[in-house]
PDB file of N, CA and C in Angstrom:
ATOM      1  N   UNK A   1       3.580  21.500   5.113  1.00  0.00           N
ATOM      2  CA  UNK A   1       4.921  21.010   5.306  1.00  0.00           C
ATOM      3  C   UNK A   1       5.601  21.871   6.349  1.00  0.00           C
ATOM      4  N   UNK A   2       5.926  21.411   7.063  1.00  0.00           N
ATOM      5  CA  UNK A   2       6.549  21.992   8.309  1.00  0.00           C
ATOM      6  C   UNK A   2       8.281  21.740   8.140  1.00  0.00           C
ATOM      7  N   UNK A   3       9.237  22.664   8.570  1.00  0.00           N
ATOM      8  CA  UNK A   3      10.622  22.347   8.448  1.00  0.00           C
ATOM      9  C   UNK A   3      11.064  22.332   9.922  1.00  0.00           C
ATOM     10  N   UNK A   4      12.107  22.033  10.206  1.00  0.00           N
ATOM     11  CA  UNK A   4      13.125  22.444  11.681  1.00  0.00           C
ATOM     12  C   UNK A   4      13.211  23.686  11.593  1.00  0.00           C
ATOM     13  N   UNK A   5      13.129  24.753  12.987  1.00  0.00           N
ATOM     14  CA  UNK A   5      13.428  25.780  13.242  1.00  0.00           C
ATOM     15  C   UNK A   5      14.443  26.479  12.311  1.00  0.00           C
ATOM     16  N   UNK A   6      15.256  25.918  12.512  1.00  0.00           N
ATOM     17  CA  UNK A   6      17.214  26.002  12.049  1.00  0.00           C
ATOM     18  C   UNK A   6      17.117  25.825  10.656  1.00  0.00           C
ATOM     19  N   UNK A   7      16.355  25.578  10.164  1.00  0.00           N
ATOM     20  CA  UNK A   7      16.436  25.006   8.260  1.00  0.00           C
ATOM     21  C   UNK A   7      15.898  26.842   7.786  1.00  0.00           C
ATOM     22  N   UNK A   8      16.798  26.832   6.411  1.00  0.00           N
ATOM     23  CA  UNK A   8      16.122  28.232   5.784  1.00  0.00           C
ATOM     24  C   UNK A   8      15.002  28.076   4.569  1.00  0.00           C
ATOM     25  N   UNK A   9      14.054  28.196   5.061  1.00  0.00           N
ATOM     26  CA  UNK A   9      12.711  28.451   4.371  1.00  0.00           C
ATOM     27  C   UNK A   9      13.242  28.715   2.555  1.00  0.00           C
ATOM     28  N   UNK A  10      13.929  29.926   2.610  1.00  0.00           N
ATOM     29  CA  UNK A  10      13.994  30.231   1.662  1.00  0.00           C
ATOM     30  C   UNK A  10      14.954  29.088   0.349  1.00  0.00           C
ATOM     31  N   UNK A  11      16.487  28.791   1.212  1.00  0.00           N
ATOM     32  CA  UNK A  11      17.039  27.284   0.219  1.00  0.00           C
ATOM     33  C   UNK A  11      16.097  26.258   0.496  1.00  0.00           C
ATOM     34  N   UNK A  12      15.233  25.979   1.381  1.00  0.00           N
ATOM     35  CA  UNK A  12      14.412  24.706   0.850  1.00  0.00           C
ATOM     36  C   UNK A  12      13.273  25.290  -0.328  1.00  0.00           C
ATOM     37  N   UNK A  13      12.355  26.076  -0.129  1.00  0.00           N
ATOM     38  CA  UNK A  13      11.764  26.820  -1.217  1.00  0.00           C
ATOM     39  C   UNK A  13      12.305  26.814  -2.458  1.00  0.00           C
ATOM     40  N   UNK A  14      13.823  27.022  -3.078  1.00  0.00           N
ATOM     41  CA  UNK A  14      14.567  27.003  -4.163  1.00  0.00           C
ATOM     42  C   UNK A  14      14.784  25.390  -4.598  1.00  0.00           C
ATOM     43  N   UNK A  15      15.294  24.764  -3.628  1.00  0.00           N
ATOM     44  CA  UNK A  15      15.422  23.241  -4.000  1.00  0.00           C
ATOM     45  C   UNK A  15      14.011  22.515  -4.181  1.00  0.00           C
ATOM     46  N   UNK A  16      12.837  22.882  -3.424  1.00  0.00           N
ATOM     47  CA  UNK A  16      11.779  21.780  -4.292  1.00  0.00           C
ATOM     48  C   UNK A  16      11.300  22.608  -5.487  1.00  0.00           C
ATOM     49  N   UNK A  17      11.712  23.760  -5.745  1.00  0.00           N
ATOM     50  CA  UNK A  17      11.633  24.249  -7.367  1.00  0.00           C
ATOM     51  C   UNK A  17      12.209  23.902  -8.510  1.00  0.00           C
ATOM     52  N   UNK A  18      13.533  23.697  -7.893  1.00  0.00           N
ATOM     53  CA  UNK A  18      14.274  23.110  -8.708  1.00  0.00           C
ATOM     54  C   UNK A  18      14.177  21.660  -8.969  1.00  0.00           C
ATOM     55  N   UNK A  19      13.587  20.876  -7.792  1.00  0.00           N
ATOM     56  CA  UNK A  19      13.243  19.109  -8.074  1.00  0.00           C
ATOM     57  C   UNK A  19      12.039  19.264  -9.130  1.00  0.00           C
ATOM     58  N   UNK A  20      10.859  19.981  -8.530  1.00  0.00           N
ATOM     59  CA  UNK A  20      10.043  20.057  -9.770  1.00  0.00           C
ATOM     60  C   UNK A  20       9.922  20.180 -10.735  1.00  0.00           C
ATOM     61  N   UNK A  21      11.141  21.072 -11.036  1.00  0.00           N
ATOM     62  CA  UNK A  21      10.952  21.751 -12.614  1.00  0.00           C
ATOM     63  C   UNK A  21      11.950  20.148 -13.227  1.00  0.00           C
ATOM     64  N   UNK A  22      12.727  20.198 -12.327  1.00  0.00           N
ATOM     65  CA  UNK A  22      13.698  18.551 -13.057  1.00  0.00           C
ATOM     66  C   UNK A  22      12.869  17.423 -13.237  1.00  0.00           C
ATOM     67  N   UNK A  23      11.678  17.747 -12.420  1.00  0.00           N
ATOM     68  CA  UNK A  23      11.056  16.064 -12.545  1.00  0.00           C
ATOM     69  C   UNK A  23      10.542  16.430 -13.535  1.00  0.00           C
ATOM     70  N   UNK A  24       9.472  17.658 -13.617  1.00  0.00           N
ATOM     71  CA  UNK A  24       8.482  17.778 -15.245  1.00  0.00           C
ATOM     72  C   UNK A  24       9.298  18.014 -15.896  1.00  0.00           C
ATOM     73  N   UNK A  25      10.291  18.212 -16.659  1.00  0.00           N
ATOM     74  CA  UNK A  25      11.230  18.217 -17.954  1.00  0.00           C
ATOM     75  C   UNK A  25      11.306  16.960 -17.963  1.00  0.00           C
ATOM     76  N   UNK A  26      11.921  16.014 -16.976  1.00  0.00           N
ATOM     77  CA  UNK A  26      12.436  14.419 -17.226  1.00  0.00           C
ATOM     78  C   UNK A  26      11.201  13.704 -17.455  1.00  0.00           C
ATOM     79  N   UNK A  27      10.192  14.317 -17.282  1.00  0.00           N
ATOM     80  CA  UNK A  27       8.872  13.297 -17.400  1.00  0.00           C
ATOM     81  C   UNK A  27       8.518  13.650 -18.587  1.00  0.00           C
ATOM     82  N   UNK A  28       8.460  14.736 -18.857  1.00  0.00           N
ATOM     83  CA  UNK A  28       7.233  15.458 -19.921  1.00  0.00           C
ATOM     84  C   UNK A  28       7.737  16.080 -20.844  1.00  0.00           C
ATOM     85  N   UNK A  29       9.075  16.980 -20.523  1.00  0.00           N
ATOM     86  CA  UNK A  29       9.575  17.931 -21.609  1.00  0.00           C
ATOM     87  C   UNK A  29       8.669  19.239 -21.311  1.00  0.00           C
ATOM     88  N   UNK A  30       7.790  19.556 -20.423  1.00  0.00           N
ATOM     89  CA  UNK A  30       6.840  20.657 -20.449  1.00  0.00           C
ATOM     90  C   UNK A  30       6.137  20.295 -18.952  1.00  0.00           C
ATOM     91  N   UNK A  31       5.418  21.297 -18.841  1.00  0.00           N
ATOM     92  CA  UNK A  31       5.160  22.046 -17.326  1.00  0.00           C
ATOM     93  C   UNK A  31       4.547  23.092 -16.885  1.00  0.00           C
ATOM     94  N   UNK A  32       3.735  23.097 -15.133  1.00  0.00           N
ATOM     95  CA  UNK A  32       3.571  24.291 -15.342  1.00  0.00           C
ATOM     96  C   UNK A  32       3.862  24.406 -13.658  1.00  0.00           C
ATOM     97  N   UNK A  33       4.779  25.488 -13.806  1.00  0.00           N
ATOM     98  CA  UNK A  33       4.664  25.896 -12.312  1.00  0.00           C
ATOM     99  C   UNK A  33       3.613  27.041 -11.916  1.00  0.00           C
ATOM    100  N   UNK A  34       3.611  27.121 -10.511  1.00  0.00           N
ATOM    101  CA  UNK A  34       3.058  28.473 -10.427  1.00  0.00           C
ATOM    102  C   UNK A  34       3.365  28.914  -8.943  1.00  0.00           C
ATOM    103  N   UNK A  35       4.309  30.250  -8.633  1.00  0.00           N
ATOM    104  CA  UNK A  35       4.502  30.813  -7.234  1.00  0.00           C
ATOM    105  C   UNK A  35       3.749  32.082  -7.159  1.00  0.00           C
ATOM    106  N   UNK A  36       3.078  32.003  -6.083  1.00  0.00           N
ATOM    107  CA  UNK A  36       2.467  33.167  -5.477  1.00  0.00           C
ATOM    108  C   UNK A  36       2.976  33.482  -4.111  1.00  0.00           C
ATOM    109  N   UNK A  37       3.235  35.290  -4.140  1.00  0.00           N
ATOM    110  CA  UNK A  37       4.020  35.625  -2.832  1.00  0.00           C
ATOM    111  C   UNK A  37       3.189  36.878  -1.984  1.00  0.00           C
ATOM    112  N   UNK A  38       2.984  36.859  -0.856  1.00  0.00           N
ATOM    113  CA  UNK A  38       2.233  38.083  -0.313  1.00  0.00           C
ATOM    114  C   UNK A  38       2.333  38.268   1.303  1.00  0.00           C
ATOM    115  N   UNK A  39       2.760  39.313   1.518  1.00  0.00           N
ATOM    116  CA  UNK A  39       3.265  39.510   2.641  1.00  0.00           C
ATOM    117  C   UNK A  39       2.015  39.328   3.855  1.00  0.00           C
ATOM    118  N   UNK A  40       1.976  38.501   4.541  1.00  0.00           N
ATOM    119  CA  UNK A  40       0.514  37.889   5.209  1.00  0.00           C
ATOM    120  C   UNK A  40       0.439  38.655   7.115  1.00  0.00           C
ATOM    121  N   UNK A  41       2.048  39.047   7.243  1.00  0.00           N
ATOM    122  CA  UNK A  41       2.455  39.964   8.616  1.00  0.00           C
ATOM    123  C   UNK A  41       3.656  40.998   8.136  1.00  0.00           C
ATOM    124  N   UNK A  42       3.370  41.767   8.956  1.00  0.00           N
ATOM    125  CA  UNK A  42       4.726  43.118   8.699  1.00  0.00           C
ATOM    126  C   UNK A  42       5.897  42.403   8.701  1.00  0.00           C
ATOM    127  N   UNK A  43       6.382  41.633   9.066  1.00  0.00           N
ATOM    128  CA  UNK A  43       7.582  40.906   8.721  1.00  0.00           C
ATOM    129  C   UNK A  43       7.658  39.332   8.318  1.00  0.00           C
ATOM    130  N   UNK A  44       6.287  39.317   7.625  1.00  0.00           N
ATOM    131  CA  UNK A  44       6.284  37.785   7.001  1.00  0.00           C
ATOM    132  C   UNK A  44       5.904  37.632   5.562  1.00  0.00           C
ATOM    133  N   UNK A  45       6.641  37.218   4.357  1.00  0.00           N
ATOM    134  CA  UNK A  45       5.648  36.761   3.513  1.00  0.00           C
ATOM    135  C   UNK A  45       5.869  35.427   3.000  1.00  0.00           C
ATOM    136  N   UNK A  46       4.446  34.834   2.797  1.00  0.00           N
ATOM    137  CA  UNK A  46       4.047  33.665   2.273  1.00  0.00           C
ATOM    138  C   UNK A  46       4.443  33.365   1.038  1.00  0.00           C
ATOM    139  N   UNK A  47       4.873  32.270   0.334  1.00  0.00           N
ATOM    140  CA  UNK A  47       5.211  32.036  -0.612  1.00  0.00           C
ATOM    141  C   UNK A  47       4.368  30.744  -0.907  1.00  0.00           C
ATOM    142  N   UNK A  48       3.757  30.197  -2.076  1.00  0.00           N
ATOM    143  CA  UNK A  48       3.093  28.941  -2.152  1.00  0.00           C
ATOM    144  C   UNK A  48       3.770  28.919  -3.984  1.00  0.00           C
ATOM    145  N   UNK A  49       4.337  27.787  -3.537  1.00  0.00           N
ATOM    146  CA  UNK A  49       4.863  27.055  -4.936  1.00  0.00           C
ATOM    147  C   UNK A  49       3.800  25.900  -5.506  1.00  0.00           C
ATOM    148  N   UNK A  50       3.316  25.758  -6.601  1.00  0.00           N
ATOM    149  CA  UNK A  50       2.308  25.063  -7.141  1.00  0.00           C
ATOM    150  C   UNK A  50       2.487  24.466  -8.532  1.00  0.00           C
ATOM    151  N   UNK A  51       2.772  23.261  -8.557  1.00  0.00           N
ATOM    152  CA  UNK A  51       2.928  22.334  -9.822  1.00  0.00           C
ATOM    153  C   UNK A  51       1.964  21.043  -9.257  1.00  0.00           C
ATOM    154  N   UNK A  52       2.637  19.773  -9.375  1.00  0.00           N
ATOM    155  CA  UNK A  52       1.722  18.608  -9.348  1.00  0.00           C
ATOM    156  C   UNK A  52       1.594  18.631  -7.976  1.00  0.00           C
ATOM    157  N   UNK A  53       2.861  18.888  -7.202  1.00  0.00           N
ATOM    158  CA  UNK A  53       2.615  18.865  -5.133  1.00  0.00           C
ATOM    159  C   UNK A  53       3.023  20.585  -5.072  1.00  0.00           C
ATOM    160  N   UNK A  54       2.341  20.845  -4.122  1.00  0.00           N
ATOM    161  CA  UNK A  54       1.950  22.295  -3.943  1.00  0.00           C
ATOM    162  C   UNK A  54       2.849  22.368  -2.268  1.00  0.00           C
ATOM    163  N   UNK A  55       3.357  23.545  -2.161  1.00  0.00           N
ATOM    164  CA  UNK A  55       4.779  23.380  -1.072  1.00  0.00           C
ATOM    165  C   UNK A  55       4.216  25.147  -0.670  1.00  0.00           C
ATOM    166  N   UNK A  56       4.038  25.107   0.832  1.00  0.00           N
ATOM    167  CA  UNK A  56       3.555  26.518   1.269  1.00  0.00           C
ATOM    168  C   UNK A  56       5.084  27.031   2.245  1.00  0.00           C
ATOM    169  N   UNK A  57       5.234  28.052   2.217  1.00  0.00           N
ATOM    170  CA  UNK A  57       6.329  28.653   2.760  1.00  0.00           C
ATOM    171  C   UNK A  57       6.097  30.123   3.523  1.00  0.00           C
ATOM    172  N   UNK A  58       6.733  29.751   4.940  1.00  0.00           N
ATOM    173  CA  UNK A  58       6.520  31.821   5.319  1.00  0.00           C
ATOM    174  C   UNK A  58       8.065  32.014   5.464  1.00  0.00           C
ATOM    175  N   UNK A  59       8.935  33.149   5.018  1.00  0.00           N
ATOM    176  CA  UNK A  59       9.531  33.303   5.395  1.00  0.00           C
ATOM    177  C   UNK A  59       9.883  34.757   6.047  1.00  0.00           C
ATOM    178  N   UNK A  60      10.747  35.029   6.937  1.00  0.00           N
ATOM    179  CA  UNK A  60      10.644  36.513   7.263  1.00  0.00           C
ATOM    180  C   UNK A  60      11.640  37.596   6.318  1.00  0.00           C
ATOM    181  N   UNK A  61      11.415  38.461   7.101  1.00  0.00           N
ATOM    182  CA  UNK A  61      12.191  39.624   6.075  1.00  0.00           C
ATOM    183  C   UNK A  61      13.696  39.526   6.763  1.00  0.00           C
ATOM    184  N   UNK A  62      14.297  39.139   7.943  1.00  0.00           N
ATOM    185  CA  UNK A  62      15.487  38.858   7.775  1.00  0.00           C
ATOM    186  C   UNK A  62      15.967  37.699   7.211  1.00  0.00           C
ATOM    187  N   UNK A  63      15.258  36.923   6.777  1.00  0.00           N
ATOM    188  CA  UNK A  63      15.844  35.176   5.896  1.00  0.00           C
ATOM    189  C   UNK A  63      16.151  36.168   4.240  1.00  0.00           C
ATOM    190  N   UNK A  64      14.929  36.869   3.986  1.00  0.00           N
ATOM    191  CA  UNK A  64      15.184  37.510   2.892  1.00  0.00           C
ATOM    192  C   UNK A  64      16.423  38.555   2.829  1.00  0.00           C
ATOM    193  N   UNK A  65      17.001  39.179   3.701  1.00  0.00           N
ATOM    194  CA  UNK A  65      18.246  40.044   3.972  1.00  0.00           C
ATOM    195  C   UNK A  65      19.281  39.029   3.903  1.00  0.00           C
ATOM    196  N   UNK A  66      19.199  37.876   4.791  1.00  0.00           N
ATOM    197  CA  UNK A  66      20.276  37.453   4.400  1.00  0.00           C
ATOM    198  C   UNK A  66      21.040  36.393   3.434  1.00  0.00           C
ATOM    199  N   UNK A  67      19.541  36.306   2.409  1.00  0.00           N
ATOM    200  CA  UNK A  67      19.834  35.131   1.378  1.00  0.00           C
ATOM    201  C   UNK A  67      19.960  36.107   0.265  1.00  0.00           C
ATOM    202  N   UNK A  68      19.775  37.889   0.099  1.00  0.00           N
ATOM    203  CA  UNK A  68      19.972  38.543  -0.889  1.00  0.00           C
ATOM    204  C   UNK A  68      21.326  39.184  -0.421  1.00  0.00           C
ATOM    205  N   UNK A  69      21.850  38.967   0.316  1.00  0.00           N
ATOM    206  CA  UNK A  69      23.594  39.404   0.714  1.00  0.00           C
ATOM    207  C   UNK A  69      24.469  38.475   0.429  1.00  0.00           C
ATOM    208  N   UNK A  70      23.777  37.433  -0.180  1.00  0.00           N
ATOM    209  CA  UNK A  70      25.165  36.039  -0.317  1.00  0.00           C
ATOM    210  C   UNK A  70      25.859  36.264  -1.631  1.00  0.00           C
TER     211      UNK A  70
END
């Protein structure tokens, strides 16, 4: 999945977590997610979110500075 330059990795990352976890409760009542995170360059880490559709993410260490200052 590829985003626009200009889009933040990190609020789209939060919102298809949050669609997922809403769809498996509304479907099922139960679930399983699974995120794995690992820094893949000195100023990058990967994030892969994994339930029924699996969503890969890099984001850098300033997206992370400035989504933990809000």
């Amino acid at each position: 999945m590829s985003l626009p330059p200009d889009s933040s990795n990190i609020d789209a990352f939060f919102k298809h977590f949050e669609n997922i976890l809403l769809q498996t409760w509304k479907e099922t009542g139960f679930g399983h997610l699974e995120i794995d995170s690992e820094r893949i360059r000195q100023d990058k880490i990967q994030v892969i979110l994994r339930g029924s559709t699996h969503y890969r993410y890099v984001v850098s260490d300033e997206e992370v500075g400035r989504w933990s200052s809000q």
